[in-house]
N, C-alpha and C. Protein backbone atom coordinates (compact mmCIF):
# COMPACT_ATOMS: atom_id res chain seq x y z
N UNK A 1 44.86 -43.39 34.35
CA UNK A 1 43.83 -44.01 33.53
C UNK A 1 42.53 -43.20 33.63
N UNK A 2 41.87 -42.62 32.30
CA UNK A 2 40.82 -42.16 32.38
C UNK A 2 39.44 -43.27 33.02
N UNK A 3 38.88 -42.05 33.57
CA UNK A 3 37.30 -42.62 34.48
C UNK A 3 36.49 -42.65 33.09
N UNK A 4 35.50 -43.88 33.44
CA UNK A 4 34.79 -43.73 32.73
C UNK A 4 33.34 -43.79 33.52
N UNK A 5 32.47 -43.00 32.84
CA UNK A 5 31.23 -43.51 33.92
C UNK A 5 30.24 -44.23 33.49
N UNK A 6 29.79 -45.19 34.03
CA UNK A 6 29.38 -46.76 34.50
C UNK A 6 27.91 -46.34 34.25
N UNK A 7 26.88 -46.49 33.52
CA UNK A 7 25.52 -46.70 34.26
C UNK A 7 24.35 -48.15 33.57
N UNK A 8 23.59 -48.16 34.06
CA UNK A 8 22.32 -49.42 33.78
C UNK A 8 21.54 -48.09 33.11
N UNK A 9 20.93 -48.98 31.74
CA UNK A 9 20.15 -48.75 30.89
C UNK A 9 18.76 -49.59 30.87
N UNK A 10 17.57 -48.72 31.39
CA UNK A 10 16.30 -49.92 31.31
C UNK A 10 15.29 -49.27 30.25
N UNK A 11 14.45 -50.20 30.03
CA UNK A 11 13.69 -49.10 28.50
C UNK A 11 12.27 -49.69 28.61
N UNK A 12 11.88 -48.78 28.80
CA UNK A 12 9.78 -49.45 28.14
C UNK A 12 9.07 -48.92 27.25
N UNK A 13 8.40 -49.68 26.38
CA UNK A 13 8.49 -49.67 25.27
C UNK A 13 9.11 -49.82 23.98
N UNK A 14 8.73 -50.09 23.17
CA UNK A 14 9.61 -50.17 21.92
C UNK A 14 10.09 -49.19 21.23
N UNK A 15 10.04 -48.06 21.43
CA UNK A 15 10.56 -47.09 20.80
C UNK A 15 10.31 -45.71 21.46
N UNK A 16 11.51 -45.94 22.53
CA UNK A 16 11.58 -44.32 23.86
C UNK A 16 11.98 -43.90 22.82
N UNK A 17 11.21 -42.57 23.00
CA UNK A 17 11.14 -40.87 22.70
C UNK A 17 11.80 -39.70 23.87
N UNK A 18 11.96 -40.36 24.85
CA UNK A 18 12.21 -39.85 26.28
C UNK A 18 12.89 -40.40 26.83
N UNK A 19 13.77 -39.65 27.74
CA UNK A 19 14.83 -40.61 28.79
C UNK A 19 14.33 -39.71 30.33
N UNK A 20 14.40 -40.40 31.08
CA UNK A 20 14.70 -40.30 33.04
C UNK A 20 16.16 -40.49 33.49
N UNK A 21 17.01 -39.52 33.55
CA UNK A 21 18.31 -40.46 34.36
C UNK A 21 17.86 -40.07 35.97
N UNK A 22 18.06 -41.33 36.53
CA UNK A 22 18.41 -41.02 38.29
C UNK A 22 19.47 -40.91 38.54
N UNK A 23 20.19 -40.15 39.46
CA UNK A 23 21.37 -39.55 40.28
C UNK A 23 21.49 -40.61 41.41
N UNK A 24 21.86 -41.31 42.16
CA UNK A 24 21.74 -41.80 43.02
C UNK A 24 22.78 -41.23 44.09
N UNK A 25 22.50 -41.31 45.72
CA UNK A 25 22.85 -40.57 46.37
C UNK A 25 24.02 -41.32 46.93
N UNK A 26 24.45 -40.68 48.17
CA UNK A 26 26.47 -41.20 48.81
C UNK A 26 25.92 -42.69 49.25
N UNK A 27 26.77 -43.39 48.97
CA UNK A 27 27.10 -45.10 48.56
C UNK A 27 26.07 -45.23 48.33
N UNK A 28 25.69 -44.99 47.02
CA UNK A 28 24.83 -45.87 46.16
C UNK A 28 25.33 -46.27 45.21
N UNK A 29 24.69 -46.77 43.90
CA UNK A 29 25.68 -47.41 42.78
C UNK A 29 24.27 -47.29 41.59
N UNK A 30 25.00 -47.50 40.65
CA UNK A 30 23.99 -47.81 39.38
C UNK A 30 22.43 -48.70 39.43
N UNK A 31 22.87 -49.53 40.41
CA UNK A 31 21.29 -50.20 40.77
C UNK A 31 20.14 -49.87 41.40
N UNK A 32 21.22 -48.53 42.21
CA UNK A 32 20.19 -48.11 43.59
C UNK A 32 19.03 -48.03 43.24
N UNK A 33 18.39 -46.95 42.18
CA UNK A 33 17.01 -46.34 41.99
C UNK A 33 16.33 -46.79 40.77
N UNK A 34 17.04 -48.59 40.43
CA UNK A 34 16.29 -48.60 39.18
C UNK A 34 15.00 -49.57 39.74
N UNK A 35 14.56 -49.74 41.54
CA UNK A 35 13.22 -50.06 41.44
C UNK A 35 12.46 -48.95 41.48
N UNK A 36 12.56 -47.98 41.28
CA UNK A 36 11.61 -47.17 40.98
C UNK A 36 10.59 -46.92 39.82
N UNK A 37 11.46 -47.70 38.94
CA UNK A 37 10.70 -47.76 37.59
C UNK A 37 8.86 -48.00 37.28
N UNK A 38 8.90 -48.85 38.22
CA UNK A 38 7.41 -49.21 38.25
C UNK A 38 6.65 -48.53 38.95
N UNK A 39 7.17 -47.44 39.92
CA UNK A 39 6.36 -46.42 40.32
C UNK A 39 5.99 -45.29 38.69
N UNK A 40 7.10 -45.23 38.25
CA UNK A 40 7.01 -44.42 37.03
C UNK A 40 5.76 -45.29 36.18
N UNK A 41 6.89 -46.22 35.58
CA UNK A 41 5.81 -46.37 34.53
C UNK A 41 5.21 -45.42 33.38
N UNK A 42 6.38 -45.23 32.84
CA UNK A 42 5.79 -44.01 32.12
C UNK A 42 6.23 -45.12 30.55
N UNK A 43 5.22 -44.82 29.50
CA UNK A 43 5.28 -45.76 28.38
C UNK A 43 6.27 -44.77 27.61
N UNK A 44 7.42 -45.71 26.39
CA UNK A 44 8.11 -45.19 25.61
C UNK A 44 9.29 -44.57 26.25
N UNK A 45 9.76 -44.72 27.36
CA UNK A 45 11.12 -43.87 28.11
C UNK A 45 11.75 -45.11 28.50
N UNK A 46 13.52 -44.27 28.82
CA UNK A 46 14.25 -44.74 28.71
C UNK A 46 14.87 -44.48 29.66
N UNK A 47 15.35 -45.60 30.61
CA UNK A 47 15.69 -45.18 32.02
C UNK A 47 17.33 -44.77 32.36
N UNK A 48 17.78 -44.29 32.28
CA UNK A 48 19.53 -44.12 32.76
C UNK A 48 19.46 -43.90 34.33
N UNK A 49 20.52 -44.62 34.64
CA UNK A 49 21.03 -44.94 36.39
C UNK A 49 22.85 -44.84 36.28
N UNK A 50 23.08 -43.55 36.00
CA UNK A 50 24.48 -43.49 36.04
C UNK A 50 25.13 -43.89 37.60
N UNK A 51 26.44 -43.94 37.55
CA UNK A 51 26.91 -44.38 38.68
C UNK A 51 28.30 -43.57 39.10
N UNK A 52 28.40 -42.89 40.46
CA UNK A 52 29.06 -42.19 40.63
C UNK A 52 30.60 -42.48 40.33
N UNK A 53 31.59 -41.89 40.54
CA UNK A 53 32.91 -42.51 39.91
C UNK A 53 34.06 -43.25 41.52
N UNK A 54 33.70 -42.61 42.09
CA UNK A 54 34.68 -42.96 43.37
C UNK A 54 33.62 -44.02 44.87
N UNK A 55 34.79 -45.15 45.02
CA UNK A 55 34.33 -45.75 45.60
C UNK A 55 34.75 -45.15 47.10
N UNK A 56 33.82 -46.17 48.22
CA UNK A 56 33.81 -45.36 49.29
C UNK A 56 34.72 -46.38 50.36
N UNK A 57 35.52 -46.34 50.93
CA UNK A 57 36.02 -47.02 52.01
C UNK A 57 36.48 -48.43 51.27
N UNK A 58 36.48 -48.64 49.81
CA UNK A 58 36.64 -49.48 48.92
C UNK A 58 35.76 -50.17 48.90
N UNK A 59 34.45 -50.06 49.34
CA UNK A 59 33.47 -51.04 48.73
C UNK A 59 32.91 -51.22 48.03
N UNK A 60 32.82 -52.32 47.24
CA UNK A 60 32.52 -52.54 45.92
C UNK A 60 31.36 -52.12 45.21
N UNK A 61 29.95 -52.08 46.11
CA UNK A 61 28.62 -51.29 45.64
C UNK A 61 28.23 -49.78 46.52
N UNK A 62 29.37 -49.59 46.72
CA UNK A 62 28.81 -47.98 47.17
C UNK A 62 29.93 -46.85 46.77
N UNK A 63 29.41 -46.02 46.53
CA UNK A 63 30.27 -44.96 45.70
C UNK A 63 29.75 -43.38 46.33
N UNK A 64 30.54 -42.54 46.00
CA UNK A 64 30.38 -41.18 46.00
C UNK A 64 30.63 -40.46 44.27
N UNK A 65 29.54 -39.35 44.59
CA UNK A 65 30.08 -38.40 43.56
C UNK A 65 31.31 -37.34 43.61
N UNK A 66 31.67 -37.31 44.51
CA UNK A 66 32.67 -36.47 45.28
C UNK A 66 33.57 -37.17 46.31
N UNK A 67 34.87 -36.62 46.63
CA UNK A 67 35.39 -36.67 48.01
C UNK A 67 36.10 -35.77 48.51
N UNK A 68 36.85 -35.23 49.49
CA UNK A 68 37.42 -34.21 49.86
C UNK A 68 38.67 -34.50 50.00
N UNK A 69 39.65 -33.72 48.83
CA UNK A 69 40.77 -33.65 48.94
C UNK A 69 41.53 -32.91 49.81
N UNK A 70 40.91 -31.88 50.58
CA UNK A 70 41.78 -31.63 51.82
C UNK A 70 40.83 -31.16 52.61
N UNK A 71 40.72 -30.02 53.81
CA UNK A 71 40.16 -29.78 54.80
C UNK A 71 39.21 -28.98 54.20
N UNK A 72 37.51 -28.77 53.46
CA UNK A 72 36.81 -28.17 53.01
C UNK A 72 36.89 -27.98 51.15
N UNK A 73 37.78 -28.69 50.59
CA UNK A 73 38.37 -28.55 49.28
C UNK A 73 37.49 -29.75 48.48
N UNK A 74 36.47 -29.74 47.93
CA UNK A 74 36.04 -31.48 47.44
C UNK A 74 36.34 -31.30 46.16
N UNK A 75 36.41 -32.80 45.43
CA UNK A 75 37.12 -33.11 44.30
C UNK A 75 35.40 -32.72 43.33
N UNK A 76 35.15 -32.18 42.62
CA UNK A 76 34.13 -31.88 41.65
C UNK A 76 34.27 -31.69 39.96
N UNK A 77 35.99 -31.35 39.91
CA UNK A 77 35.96 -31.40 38.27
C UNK A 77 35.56 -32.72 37.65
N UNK A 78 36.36 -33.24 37.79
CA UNK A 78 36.38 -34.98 37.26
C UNK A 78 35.17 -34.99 36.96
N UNK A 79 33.79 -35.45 38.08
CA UNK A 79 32.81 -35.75 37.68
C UNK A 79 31.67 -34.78 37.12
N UNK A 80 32.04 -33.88 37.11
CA UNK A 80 31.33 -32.76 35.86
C UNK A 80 32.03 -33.29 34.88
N UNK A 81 33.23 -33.61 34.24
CA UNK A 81 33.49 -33.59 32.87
C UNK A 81 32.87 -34.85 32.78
N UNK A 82 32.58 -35.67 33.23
CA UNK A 82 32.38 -37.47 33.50
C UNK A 82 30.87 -37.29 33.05
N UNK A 83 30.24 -35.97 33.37
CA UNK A 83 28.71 -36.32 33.57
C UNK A 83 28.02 -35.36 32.25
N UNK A 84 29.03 -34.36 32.25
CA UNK A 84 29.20 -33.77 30.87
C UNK A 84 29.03 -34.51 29.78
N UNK A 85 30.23 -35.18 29.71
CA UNK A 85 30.46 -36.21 28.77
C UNK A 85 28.99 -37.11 28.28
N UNK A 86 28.73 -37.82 29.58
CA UNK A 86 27.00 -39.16 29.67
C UNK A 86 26.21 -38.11 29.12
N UNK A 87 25.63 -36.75 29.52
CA UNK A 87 24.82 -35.87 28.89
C UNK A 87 24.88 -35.39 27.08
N UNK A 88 26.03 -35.21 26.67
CA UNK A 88 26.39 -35.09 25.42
C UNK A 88 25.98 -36.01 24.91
N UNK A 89 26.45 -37.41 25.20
CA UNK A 89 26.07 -39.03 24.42
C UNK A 89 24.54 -39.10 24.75
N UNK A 90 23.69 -38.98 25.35
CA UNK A 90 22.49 -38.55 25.50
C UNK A 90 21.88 -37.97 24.87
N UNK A 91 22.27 -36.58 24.30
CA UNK A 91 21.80 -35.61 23.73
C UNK A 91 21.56 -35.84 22.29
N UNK A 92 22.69 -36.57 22.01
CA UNK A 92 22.62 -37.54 20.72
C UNK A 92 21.73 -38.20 20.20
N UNK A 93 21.00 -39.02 21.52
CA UNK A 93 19.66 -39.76 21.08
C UNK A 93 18.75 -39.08 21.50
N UNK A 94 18.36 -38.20 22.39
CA UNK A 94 17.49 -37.88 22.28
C UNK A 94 17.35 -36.60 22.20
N UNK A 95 16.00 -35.78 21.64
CA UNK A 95 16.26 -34.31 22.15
C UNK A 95 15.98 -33.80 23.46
N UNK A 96 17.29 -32.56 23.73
CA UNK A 96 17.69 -32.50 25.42
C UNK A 96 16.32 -32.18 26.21
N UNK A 97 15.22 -31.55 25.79
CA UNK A 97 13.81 -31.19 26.33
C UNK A 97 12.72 -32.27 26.31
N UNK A 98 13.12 -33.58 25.88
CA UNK A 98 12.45 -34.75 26.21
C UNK A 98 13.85 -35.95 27.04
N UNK A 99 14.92 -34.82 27.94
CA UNK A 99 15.51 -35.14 29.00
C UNK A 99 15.29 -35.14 30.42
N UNK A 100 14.71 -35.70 31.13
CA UNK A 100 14.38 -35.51 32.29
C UNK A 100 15.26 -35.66 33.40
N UNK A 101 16.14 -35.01 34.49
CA UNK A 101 17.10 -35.80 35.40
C UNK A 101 16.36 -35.64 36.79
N UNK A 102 16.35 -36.33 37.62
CA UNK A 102 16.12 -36.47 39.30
C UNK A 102 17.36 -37.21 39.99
N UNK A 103 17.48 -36.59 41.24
CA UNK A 103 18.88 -37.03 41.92
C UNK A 103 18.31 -37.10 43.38
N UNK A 104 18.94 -38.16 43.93
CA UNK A 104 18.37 -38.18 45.34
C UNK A 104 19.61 -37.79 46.62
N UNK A 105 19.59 -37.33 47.32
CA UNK A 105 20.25 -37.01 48.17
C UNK A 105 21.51 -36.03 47.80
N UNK A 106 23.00 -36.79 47.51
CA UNK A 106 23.86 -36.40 46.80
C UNK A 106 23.22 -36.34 45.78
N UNK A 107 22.73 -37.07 44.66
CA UNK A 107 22.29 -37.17 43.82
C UNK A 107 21.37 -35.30 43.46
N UNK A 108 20.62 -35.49 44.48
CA UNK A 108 20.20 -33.67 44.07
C UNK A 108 21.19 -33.24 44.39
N UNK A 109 22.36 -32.80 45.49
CA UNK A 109 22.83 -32.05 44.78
C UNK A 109 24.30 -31.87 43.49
N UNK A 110 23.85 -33.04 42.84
CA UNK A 110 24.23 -33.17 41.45
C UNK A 110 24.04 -32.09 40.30
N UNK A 111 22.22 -32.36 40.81
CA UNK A 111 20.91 -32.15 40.07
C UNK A 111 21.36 -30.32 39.81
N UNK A 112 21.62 -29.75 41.51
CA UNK A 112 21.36 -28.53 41.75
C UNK A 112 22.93 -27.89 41.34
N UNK A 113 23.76 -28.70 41.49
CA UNK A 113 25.32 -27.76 41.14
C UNK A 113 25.52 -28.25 39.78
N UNK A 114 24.96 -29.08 39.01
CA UNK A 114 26.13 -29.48 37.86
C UNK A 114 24.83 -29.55 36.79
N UNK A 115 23.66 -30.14 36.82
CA UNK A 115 22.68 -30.53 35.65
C UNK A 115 21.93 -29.28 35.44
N UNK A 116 21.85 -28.29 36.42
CA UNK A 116 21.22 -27.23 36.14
C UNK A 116 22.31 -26.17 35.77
N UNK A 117 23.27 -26.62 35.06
CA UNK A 117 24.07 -25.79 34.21
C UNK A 117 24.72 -26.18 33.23
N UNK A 118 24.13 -27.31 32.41
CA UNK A 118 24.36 -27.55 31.25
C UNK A 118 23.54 -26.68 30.40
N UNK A 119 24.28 -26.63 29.60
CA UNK A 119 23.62 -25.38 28.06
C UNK A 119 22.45 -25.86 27.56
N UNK A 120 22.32 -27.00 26.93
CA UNK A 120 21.20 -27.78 26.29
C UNK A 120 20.06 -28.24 27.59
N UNK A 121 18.45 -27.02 27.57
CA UNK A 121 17.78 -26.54 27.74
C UNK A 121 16.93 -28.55 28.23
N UNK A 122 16.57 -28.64 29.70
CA UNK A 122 16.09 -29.67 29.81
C UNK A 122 14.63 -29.90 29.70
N UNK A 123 13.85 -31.36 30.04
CA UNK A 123 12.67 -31.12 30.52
C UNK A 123 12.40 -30.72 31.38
N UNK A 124 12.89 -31.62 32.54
CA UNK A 124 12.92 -30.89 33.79
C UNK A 124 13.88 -32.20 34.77
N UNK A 125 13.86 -30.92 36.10
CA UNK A 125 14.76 -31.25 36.71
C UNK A 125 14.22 -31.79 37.97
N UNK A 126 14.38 -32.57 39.03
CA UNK A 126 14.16 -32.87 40.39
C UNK A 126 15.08 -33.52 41.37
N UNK A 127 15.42 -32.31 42.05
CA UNK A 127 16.66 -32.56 43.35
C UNK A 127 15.84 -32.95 44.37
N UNK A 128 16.29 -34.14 44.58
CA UNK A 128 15.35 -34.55 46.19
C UNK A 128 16.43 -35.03 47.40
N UNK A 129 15.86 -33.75 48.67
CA UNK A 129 16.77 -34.14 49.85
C UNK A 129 17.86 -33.77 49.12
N UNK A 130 18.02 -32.65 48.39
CA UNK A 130 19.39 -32.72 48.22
C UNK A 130 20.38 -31.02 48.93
N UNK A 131 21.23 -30.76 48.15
CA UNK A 131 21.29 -29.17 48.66
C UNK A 131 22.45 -28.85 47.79
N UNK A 132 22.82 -27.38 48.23
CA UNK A 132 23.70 -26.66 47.39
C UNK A 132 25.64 -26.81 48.32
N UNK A 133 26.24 -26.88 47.06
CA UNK A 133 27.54 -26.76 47.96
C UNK A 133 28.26 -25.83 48.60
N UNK A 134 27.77 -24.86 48.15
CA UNK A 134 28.21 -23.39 48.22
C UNK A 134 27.34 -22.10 48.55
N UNK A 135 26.09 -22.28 49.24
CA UNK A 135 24.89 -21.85 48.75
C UNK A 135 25.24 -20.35 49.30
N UNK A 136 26.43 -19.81 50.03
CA UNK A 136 26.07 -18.66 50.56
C UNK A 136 27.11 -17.77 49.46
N UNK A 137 27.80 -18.01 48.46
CA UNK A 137 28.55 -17.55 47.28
C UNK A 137 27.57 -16.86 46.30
N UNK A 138 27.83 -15.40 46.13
CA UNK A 138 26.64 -15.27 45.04
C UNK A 138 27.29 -15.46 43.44
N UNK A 139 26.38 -15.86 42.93
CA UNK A 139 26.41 -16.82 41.78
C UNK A 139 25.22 -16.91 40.82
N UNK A 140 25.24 -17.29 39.96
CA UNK A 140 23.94 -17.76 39.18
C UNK A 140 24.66 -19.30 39.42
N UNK A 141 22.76 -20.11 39.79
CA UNK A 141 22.88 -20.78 40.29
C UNK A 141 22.26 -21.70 39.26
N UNK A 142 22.22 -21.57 37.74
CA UNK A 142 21.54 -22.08 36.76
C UNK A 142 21.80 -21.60 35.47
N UNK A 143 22.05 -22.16 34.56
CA UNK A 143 22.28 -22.17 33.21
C UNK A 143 21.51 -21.20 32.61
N UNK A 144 21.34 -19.93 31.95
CA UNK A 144 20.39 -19.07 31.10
C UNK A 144 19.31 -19.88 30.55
N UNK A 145 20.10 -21.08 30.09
CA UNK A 145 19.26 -22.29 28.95
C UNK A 145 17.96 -22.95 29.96
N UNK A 146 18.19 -22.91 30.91
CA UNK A 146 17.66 -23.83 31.77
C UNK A 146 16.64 -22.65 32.68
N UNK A 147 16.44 -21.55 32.68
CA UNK A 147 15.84 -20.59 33.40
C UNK A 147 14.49 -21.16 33.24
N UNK A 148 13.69 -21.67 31.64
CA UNK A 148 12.27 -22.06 31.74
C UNK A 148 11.92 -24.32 32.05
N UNK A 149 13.30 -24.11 32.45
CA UNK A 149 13.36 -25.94 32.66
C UNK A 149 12.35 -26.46 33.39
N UNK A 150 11.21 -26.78 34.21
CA UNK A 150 10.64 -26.96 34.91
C UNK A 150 11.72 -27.57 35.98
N UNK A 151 11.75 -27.19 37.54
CA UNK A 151 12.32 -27.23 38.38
C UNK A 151 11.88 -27.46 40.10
N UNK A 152 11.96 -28.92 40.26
CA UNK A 152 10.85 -29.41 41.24
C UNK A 152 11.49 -29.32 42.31
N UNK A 153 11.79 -28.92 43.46
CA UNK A 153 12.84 -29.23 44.51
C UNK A 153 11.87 -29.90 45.40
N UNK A 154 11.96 -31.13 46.03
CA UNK A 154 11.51 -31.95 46.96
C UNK A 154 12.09 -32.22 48.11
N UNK A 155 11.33 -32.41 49.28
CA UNK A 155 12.08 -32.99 50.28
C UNK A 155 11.28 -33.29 52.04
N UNK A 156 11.45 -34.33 52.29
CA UNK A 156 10.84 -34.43 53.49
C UNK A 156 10.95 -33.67 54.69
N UNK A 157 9.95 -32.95 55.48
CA UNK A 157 9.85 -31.97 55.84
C UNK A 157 10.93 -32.61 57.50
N UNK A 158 10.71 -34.03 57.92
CA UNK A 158 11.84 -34.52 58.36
C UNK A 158 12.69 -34.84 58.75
N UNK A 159 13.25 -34.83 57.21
CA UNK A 159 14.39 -35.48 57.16
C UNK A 159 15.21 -35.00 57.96
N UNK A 160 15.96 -36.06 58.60
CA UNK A 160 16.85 -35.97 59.81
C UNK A 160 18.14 -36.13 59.33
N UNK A 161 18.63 -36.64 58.04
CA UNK A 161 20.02 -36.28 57.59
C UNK A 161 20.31 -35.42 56.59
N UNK A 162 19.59 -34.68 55.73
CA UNK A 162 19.54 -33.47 55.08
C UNK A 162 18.76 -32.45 55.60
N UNK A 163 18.78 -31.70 56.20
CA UNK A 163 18.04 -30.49 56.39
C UNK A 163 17.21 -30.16 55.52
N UNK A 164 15.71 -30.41 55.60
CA UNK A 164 14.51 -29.70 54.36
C UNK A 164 14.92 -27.85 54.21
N UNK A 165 15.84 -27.50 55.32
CA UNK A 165 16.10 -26.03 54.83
C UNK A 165 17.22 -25.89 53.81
N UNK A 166 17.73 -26.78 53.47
CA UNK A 166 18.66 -26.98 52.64
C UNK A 166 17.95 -26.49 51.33
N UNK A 167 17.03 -27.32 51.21
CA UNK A 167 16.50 -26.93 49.75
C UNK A 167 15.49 -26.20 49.80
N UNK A 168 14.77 -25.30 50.87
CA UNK A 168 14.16 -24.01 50.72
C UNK A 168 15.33 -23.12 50.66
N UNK A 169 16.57 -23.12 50.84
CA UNK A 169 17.66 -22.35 50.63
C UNK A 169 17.78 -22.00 48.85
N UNK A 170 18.16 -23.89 48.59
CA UNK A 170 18.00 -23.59 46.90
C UNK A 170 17.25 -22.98 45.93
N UNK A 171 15.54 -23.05 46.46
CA UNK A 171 14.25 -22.79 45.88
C UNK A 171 14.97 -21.27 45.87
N UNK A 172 15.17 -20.55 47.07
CA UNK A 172 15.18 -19.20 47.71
C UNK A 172 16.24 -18.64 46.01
N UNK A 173 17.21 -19.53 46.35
CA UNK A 173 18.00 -18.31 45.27
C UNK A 173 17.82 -19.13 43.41
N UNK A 174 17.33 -19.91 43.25
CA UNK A 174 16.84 -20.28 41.98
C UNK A 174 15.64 -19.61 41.92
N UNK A 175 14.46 -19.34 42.43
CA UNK A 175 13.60 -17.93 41.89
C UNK A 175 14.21 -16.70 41.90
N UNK A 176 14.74 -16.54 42.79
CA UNK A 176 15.54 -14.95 42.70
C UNK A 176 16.35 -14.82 41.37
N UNK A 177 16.73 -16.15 40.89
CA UNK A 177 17.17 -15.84 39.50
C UNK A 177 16.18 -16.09 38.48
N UNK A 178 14.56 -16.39 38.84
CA UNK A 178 13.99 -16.05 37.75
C UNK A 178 13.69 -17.30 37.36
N UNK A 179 14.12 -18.78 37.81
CA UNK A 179 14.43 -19.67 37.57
C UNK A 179 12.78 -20.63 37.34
N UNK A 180 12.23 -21.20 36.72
CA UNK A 180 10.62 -21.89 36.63
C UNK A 180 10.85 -22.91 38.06
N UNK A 181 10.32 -23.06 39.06
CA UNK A 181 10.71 -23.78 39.94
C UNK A 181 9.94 -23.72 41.23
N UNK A 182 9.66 -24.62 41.47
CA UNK A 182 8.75 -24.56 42.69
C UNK A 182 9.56 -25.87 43.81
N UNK A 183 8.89 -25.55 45.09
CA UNK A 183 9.41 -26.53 46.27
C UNK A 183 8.40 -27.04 46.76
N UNK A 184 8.62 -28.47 46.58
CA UNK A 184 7.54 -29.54 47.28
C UNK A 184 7.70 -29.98 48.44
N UNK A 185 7.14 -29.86 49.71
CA UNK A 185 7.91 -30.25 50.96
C UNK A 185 6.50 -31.66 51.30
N UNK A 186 6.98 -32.62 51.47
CA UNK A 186 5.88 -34.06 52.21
C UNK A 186 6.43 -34.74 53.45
N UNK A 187 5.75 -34.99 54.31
CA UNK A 187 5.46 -35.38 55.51
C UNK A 187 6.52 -37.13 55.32
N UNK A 188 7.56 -36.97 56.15
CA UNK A 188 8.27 -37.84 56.05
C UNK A 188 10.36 -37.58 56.22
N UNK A 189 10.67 -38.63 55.97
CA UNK A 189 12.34 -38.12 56.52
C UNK A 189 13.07 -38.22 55.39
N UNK A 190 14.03 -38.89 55.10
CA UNK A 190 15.44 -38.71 54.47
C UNK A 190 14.84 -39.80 53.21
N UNK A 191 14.23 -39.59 52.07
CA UNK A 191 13.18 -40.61 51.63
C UNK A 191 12.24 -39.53 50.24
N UNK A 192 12.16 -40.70 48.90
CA UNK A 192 11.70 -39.99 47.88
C UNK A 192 10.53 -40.36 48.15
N UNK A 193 9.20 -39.09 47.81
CA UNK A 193 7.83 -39.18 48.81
C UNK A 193 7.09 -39.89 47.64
N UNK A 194 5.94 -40.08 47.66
CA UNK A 194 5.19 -40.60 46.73
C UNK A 194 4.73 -39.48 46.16
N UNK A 195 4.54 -37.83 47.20
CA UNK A 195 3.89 -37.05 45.91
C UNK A 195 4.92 -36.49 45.30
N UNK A 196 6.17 -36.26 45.31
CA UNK A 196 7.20 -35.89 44.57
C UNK A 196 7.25 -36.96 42.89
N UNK A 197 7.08 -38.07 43.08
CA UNK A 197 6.75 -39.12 41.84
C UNK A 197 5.64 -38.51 41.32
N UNK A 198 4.53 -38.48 41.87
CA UNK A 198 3.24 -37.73 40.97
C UNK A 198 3.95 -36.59 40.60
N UNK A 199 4.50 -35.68 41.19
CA UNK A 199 4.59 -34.05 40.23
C UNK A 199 5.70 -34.48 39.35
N UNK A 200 6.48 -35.57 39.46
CA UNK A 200 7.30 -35.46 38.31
C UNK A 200 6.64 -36.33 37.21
N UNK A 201 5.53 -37.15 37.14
CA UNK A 201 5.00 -37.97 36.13
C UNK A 201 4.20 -36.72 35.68
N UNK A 202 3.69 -36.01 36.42
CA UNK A 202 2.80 -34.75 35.55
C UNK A 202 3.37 -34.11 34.95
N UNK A 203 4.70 -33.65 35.43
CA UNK A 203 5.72 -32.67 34.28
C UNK A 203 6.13 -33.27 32.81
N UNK A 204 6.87 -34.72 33.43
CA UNK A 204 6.73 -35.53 32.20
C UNK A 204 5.59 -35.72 30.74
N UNK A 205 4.68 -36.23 31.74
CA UNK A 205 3.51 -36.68 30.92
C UNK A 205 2.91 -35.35 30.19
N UNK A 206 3.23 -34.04 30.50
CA UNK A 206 2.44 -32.97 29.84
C UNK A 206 3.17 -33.22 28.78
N UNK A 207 4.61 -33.80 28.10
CA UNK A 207 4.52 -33.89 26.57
C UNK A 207 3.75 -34.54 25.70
């Protein structure tokens, strides 16, 4: 039986011009990051909270984007075509450069292996606490389309269950490709900071 993927739709205003999807990180679910909204607050957008496809230990509100089918092997097609797919139906309503995605934990690195290589050119992107799966493979680590995307990498300097070198790793080889992108590091642990929300309402709001 085909997967289908699951998410909560929230909207402010009467007529979004703009969408936010959040990524949410390992056992989270579609609800996780939709209190964030009111930190946003951004008028006329449209919130997407997709939800990963595989549940975890079978519990009913926590999920993964991934799992490992054998010793170092993780399952990743599925939910690229899964997320492929939510991005296309997206793209539909809105245009892809008044698309914004942020992913938290797993969730960045969603952000950093799979959204920063879709073709259709984003607003911008923000991986928080997140990292690369593969990071020592050389590769282009980003879509051509996506080279002028605005590209925020965040993360608490910390954090005690992601390594903040994780994503000075990412920053490291997304400029080396040229990539628009800067790294925000804030005082704190495994946790989306408050100034990571300001630089992404400023990226936003410059439309």
């Amino acid at each position: 039986m085909e997967k289908i993927l699951k998410y909560t739709r929230k909207t402010q205003g009467d007529a979004p011009d703009k969408a936010l999807v959040a990524i949410h990180g390992w056992k989270g679910n579609r609800n996780s990051m939709v209190p964030l909204i009111p930190s946003f607050n951004i008028k006329n957008t449209a919130y997407f909270f997709p939800e990963a496809p595989y549940q975890v230990n079978g519990k009913p509100e926590e999920y993964s984007w991934s799992y490992q089918k054998s010793e170092g092997n993780w399952e990743v097609d599925e939910p690229t075509k899964l997320l492929q797919k939510f991005f296309s139906e997206l793209f539909s309503q809105f245009d892809s450069e008044n698309v914004y995605v942020m992913g938290f934990s797993q969730g960045g690195l969603v952000c950093l292996d799979m959204v920063l290589h879709l073709e259709q050119p984003l607003g911008g992107v923000f991986p928080i606490a997140g990292f690369l799966r593969d990071p020592e493979i050389e590769k282009n680590r980003c879509h051509p389309n996506q080279l002028s995307t605005p590209v925020v990498i965040c993360h608490g300097r910390a954090d005690d269950r992601v390594p903040a070198e994780y994503s000075k790793k990412a920053f490291q080889l997304l400029h080396n490709q040229g990539a628009n992108v800067e790294l925000l590091l804030y005082n704190g642990k495994h946790k989306i900071g408050i100034e990571c929300i300001r630089r992404m309402k400023e990226i936003i709001l410059q439309k």
